[in-house]
Protein backbone atom coordinates (compact mmCIF):
# COMPACT_ATOMS: atom_id res chain seq x y z
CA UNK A 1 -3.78 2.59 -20.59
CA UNK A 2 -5.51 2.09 -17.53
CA UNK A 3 -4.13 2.20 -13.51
CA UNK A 4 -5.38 0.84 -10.11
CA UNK A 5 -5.97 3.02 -7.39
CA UNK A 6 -5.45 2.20 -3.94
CA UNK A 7 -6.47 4.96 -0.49
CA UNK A 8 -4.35 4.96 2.24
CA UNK A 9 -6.55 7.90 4.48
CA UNK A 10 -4.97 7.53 7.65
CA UNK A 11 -1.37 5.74 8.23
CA UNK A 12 0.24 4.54 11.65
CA UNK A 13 1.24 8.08 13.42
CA UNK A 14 -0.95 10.60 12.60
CA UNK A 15 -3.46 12.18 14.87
CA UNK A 16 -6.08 14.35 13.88
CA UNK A 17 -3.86 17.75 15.04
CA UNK A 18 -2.51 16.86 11.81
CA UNK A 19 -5.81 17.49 10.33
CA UNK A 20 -9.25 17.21 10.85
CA UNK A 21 -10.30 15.04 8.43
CA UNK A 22 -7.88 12.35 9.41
CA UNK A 23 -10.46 8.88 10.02
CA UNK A 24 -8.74 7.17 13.16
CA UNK A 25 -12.67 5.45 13.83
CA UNK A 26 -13.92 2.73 13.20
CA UNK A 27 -16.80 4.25 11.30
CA UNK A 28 -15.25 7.30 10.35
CA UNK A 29 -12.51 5.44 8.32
CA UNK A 30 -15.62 2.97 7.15
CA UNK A 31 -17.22 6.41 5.59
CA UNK A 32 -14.23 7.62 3.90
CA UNK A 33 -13.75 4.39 2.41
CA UNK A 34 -17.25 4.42 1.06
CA UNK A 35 -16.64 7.74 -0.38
CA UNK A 36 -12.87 7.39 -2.03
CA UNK A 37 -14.64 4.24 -3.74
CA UNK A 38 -17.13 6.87 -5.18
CA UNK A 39 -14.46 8.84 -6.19
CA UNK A 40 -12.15 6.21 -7.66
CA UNK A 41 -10.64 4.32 -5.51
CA UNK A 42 -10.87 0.66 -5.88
CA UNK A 43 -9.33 -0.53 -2.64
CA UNK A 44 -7.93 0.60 0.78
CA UNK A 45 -4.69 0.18 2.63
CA UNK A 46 -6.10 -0.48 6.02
CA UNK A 47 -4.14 0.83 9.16
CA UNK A 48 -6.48 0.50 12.75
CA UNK A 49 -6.00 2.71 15.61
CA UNK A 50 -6.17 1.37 19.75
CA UNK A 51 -8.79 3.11 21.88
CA UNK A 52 -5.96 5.87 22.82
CA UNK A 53 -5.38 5.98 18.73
CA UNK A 54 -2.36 5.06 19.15
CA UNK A 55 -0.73 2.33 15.96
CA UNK A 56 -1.63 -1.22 16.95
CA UNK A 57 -1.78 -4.65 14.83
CA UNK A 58 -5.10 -6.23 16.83
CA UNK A 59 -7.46 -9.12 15.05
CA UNK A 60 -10.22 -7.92 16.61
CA UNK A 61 -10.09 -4.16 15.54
CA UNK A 62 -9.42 -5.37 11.47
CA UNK A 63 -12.16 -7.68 11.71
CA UNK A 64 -14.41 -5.15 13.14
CA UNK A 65 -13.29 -2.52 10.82
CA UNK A 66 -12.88 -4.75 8.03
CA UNK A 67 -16.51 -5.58 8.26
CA UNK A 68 -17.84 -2.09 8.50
CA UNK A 69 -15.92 -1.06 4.82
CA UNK A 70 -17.67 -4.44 3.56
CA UNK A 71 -20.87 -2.79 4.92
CA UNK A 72 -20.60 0.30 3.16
CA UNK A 73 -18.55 -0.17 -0.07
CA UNK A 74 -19.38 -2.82 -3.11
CA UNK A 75 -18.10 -6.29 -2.97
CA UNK A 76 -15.64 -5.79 -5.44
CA UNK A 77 -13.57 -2.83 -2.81
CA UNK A 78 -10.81 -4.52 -1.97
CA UNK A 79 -9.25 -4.43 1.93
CA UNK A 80 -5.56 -4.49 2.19
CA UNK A 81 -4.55 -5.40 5.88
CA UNK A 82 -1.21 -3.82 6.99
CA UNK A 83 1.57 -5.13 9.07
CA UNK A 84 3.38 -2.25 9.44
CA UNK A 85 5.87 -2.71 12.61
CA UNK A 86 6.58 1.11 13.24
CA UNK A 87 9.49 -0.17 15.45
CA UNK A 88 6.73 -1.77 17.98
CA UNK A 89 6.24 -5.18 16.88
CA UNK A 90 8.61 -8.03 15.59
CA UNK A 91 8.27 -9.80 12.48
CA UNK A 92 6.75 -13.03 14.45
CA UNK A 93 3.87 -10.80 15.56
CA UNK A 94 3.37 -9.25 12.14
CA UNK A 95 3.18 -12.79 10.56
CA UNK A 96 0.66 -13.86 13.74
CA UNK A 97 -1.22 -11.01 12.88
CA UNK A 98 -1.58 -12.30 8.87
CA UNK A 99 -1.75 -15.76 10.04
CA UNK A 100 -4.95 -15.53 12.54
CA UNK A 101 -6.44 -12.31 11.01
CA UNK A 102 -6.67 -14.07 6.86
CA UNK A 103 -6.94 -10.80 5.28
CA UNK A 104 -8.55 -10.49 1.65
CA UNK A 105 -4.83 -8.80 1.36
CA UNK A 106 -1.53 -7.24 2.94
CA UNK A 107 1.53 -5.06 2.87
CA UNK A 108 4.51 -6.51 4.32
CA UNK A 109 7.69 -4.22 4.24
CA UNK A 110 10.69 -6.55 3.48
CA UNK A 111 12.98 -4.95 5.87
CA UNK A 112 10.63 -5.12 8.74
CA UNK A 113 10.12 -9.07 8.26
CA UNK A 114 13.51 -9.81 7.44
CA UNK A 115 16.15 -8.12 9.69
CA UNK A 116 19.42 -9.46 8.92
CA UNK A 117 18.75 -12.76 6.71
CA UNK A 118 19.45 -14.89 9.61
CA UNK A 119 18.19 -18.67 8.91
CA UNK A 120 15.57 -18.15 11.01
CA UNK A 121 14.08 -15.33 9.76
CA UNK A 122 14.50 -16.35 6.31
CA UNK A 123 12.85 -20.01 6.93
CA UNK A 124 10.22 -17.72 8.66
CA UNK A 125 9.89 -15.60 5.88
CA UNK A 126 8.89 -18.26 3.16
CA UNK A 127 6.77 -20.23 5.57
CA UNK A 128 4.81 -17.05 6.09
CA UNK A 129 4.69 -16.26 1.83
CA UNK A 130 3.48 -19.90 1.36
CA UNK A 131 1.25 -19.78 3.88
CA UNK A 132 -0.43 -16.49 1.96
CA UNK A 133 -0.34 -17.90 -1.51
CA UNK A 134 -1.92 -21.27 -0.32
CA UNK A 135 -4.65 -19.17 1.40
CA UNK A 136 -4.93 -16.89 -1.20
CA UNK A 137 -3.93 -13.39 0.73
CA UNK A 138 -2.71 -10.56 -1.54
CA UNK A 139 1.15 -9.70 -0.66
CA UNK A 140 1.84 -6.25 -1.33
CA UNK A 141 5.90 -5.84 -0.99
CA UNK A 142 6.65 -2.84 0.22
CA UNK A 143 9.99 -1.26 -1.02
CA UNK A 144 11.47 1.68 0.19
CA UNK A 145 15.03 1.79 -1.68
CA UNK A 146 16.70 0.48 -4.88
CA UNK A 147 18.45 -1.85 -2.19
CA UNK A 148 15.13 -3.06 -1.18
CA UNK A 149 14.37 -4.00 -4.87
CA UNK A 150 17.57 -5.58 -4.70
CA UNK A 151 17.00 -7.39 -1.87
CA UNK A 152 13.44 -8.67 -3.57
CA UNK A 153 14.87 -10.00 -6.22
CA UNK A 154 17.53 -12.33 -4.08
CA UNK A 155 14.58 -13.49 -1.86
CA UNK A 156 12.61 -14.61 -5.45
CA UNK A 157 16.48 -16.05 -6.24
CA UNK A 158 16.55 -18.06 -2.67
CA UNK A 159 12.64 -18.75 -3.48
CA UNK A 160 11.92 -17.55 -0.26
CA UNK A 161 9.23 -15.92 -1.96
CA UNK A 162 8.16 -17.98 -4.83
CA UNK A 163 5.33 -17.72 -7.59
CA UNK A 164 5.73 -16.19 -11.21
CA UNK A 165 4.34 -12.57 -10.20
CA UNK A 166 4.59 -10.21 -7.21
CA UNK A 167 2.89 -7.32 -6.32
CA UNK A 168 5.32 -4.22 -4.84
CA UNK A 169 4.96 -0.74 -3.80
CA UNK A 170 8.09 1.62 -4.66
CA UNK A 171 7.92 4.80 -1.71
CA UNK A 172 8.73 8.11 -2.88
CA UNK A 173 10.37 10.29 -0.32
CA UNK A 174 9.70 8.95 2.81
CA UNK A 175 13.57 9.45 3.71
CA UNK A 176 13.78 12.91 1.60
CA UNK A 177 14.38 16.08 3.37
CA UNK A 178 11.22 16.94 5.34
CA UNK A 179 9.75 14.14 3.72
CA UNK A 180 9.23 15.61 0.37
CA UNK A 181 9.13 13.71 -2.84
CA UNK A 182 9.87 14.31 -6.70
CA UNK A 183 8.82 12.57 -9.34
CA UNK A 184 11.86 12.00 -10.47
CA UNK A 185 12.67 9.47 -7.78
CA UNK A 186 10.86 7.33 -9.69
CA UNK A 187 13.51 6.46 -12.03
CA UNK A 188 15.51 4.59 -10.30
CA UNK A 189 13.39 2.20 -8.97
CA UNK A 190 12.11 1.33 -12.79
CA UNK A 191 16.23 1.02 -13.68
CA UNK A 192 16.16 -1.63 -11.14
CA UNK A 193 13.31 -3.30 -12.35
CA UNK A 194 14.88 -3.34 -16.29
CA UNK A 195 18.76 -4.08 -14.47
CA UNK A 196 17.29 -7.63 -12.12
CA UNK A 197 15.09 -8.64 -15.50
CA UNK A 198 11.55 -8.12 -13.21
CA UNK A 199 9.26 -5.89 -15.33
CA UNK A 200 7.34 -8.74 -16.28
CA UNK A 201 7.18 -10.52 -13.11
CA UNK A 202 5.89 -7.57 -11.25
CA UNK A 203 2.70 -5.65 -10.62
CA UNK A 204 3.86 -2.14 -9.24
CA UNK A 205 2.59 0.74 -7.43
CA UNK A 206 3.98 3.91 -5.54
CA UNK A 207 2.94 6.16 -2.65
CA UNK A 208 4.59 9.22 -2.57
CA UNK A 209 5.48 11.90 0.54
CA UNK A 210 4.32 15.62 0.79
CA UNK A 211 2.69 18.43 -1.88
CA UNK A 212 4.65 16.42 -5.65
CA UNK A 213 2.29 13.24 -4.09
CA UNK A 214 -0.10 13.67 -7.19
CA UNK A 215 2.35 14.49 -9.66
CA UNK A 216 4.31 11.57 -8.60
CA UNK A 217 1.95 9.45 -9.02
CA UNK A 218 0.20 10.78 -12.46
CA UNK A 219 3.85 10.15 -13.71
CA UNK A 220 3.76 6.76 -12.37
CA UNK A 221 0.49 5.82 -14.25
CA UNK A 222 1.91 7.21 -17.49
CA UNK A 223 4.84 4.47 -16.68
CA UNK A 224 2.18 1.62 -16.51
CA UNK A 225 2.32 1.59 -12.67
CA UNK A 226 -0.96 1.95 -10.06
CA UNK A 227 -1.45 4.52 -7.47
CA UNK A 228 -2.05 4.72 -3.63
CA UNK A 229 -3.20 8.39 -2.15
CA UNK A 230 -4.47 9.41 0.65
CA UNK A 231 -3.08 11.55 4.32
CA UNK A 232 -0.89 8.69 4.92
CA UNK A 233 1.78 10.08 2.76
CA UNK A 234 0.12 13.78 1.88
CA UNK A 235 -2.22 16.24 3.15
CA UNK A 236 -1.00 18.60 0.75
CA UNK A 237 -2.13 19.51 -3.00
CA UNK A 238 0.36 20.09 -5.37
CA UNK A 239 0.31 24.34 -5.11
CA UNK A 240 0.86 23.53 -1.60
CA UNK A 241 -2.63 24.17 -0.37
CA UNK A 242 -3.75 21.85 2.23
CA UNK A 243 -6.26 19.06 0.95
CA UNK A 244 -9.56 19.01 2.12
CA UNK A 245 -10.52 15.18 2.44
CA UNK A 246 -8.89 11.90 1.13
CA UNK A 247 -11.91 11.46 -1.22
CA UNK A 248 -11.20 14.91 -2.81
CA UNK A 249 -7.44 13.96 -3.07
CA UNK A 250 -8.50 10.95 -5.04
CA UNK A 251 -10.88 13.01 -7.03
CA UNK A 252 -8.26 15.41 -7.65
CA UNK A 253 -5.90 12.48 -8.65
CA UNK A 254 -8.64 10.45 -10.72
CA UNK A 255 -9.15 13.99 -12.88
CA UNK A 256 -6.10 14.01 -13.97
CA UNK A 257 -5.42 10.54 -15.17
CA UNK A 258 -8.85 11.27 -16.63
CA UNK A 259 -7.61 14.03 -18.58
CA UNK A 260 -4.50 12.11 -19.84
CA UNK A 261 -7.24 9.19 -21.16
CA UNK A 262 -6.25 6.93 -18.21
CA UNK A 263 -8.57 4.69 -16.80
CA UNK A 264 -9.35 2.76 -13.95
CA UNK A 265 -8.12 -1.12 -14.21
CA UNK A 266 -10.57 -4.15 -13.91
CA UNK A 267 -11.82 -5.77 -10.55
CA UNK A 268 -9.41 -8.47 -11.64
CA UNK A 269 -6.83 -6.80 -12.45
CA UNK A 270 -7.35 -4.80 -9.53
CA UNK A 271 -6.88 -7.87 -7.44
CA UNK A 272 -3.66 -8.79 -9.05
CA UNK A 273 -1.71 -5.43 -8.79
CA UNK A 274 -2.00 -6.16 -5.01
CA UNK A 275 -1.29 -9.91 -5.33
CA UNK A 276 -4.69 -11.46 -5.20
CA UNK A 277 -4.25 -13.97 -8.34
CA UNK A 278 -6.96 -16.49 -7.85
């Protein structure tokens, strides 16, 4: 049994009063790439910061910071691009973003792209998934609910996103009481999988919110699913105590699949759990 894992060191809001260690740099989140990759990790979900580190979807700053990971990590670390809205930018500008930027890959969170299945956004919608899978750009779709799942699986219906297999991330407790996970929330994205016949068709990861973020996700490797970690989602360890870096959170987490005989996936199979499949 083997699992991808995926950092995510830094996310849209945080600032450093969060914690020290929090990369909002160019170089500094270059470094900590360079060092999760030592410590397991086999790609990054990429979030860039503006000059007053403040969230902002700019070309320039992913190319620039894009370039510096390349720099420092192998060839085979993979760079996952995000489009994350954060109730500042539109779905148009998210899909300019992927559109101009060509990203080796990128998360797209259904119900920031698609507000309210209008026929424009829809006809948007699959023009911007065709446009990905002719150039080849990794589509991570993120899923927040069981109604997102459902929601998925009506877009592959409509084929407004078409192809044989997807790559999704299922959140854990982002909407919980003081955003605090358990693995048990788990299950019912899984039920939803087996109920709208899409375990085959997928490739799926979680991220998980607060101190059960490792457990969560050790559970969701013994499932067959991959892993993202990092102070987007926790700073915490699971006794509470507060983490010390993103690489030792990935250590931490790479130990224990370790320990249950889990390894790390392929470089090819890597590229396919985020939607990379030539």
């Amino acid at each position: 049994m083997n699992t991808g894992i995926m950092v995510a060191p830094n996310g849209a809001r945080l600032l450093q009063d969060e914690h020290e260690a929090l990369p909002l740099e160019q170089e500094h989140i270059a470094n900590t790439a360079y060092e999760c990759e030592q410590a397991g990790a086999q790609a990054i979900h990429l979030h860039v910061r503006a000059d007053n580190f403040k969230h902002i979807l700019d070309v320039k700053k992913y190319q620039d910071t894009t370039k510096a990971i390349k720099k420092r990590c192998s060839k085979d670390f993979i760079v996952q691009a995000t489009t994350e809205a954060v109730g500042m930018y539109k779905p148009a500008e998210m899909i300019a973003l992927v559109k101009e930027l060509k990203p080796q890959a990128t998360s797209v969170a259904i119900r920031e792209l698609i507000l309210n299945d209008s026929k424009e956004e829809l006809n948007a919608a699959k023009d911007f998934y065709s446009f990905a899978r002719k150039e080849n750009i990794g589509v991570q779709h993120i899923l927040y609910s069981r109604e997102d799942v459902e929601r998925f699986a009506k877009l592959l219906e409509r084929e407004i996103i078409q192809g044989d297999k997807h790559s999704i991330l299922f959140v854990l407790g982002r909407y919980s009481k003081d955003q605090r996970c358990d693995a048990k929330d788990l299950m019912p994205y899984l039920q939803s999988l087996k109920d709208l016949c899409l375990e085959k068709n997928v490739h799926w990861m979680v991220c998980a919110f607060g101190e059960m973020e490792i457990p969560s996700l050790t559970a969701a490797a013994v499932f067959g699913g991959h892993n993202r970690i990092g102070f987007e989602n926790s700073r915490k360890l699971p006794n509470a105590d507060i983490a010390v870096s993103n690489q030792k959170q990935v250590e931490y987490l790479r130990n224990q699949l370790l320990a249950l005989n889990i390894n790390k996936v392929s470089t090819q199979n890597m590229r396919e759990i985020l939607g990379i499949f030539k």
